[in-house]
Protein backbone atom coordinates (compact mmCIF):
# COMPACT_ATOMS: atom_id res chain seq x y z
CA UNK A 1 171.88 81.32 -19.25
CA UNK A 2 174.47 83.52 -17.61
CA UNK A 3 173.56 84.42 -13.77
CA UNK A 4 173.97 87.97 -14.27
CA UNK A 5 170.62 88.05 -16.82
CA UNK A 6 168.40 86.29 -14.02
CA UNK A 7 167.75 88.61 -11.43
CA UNK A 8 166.13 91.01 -14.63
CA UNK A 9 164.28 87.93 -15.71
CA UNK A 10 162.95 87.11 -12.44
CA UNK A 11 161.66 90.67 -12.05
CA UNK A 12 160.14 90.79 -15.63
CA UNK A 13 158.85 87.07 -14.96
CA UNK A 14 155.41 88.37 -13.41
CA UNK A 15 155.01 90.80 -16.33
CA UNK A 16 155.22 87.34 -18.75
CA UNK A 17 152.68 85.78 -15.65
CA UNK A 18 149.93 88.94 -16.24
CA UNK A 19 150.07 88.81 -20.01
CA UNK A 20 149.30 85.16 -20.51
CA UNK A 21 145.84 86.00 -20.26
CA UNK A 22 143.71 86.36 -23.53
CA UNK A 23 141.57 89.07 -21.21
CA UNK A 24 143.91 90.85 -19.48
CA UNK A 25 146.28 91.25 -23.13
CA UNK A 26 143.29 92.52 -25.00
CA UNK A 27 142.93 94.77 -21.74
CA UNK A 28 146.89 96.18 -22.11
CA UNK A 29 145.86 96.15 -26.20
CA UNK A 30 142.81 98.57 -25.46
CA UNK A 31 144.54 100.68 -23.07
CA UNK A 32 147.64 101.25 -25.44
CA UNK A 33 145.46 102.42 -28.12
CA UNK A 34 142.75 104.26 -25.46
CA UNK A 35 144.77 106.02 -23.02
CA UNK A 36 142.97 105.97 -19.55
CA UNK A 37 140.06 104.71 -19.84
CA UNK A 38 137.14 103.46 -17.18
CA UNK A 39 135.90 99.89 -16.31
CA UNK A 40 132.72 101.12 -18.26
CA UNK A 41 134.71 101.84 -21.45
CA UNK A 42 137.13 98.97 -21.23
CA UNK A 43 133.95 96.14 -20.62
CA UNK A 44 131.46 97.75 -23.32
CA UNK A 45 131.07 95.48 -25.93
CA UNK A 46 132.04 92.60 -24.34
CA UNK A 47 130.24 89.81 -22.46
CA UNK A 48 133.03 90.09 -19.55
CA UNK A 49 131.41 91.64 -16.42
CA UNK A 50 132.93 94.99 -14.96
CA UNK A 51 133.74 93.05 -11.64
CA UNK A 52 135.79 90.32 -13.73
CA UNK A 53 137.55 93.36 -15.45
CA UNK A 54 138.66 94.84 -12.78
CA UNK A 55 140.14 91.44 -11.20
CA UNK A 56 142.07 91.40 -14.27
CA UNK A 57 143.01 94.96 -13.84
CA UNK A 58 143.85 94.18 -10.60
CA UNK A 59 146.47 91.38 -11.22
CA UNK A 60 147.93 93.43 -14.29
CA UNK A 61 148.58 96.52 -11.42
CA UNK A 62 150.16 94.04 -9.48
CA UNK A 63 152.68 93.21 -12.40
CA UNK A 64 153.46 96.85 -12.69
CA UNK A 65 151.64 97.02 -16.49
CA UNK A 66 148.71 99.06 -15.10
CA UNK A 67 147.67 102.11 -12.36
CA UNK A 68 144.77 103.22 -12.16
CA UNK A 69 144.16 107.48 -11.31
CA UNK A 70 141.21 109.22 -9.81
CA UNK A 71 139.23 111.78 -11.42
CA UNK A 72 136.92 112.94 -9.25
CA UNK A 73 134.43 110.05 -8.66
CA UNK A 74 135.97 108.17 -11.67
CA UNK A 75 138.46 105.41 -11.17
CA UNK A 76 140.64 105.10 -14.73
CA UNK A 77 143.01 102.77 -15.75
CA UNK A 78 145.87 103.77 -17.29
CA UNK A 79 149.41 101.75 -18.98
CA UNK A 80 152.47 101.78 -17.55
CA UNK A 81 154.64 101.63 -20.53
CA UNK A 82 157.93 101.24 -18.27
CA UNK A 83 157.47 97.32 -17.41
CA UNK A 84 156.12 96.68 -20.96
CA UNK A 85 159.70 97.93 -21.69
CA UNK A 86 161.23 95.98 -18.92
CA UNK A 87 159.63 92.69 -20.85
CA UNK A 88 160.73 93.63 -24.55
CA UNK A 89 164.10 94.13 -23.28
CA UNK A 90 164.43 90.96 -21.47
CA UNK A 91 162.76 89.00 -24.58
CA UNK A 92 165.93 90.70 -26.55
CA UNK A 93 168.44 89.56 -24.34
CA UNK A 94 167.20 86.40 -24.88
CA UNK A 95 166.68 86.50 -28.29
CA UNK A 96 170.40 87.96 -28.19
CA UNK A 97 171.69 84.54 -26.70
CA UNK A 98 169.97 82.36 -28.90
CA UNK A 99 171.27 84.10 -31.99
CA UNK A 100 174.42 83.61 -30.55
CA UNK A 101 174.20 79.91 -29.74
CA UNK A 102 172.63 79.45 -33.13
CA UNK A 103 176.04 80.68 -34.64
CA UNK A 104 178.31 78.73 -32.62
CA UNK A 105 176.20 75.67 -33.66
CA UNK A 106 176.43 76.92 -37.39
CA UNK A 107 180.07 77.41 -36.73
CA UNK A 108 180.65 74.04 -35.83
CA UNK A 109 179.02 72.35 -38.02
CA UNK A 110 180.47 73.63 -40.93
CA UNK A 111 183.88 72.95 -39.82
C-alpha cells in the first residue's frame, strides 16, 4: 500500500474501530433513518439499558460518527454523515488498489 494512502487510513481507522460493534452499527442504522433522536427513542424496544446506550454513543462521538445537541433539557443524538464519508472513501481507495492488482495478476497470467 502506497505511503501517501496511510495517513487517511489511519484517521478513518477509528471510524472502522466504532462500527465493529453489532450495537453501536444498529445505533448509526437507527440514527440514519431517525434523525436526532434521544437515548429514550434509540433504547425502546430493546433489552439494552439507556446507560449501555449511551457508552456506545459515547465511543461512536469519539470516532467522529455521532454529536449529540441540546434541546432544552433533552440531550439528542444526531449522525455525522462527514466521517461515514471519510470511511466509504477510504474503503474505495482500497477497493481501487485491489482491482488494480487483480489486473496485473490477470495480465500476467495470461501472457
Amino acid at each position: 500500500m502506497r505511503k501517501s494512502r496511510m495517513p487517511a487510513l489511519q484517521k478513518t481507522a477509528p471510524v472502522f474501530a466504532a462500527l465493529g460493534d453489532p450495537t453501536r452499527l444498529r445505533l448509526i442504522a437507527a440514527l440514519c433513518a431517525g434523525g436526532a433522536l434521544s437515548i429514550a427513542q434509540l433504547t425502546g424496544g430493546t433489552a439494552i439499558t439507556r446507560q449501555a446506550v449511551t457508552k456506545h454513543l459515547e465511543v461512536l462521538a469519539d470516532a467522529g460518527l455521532v454529536r449529540d445537541i441540546r434541546q432544552g433539557r433533552e440531550r439528542l443524538w444526531e449522525l455525522e454523515p462527514s466521517r461515514l464519508d471519510e470511511a466509504r472513501h477510504s474503503l474505495e481507495a482500497i477497493a481501487v488498489q485491489w482491482d488494480q492488482r487483480s489486473q496485473r495478476l490477470k495480465t500476467f497470467v495470461e501472457k
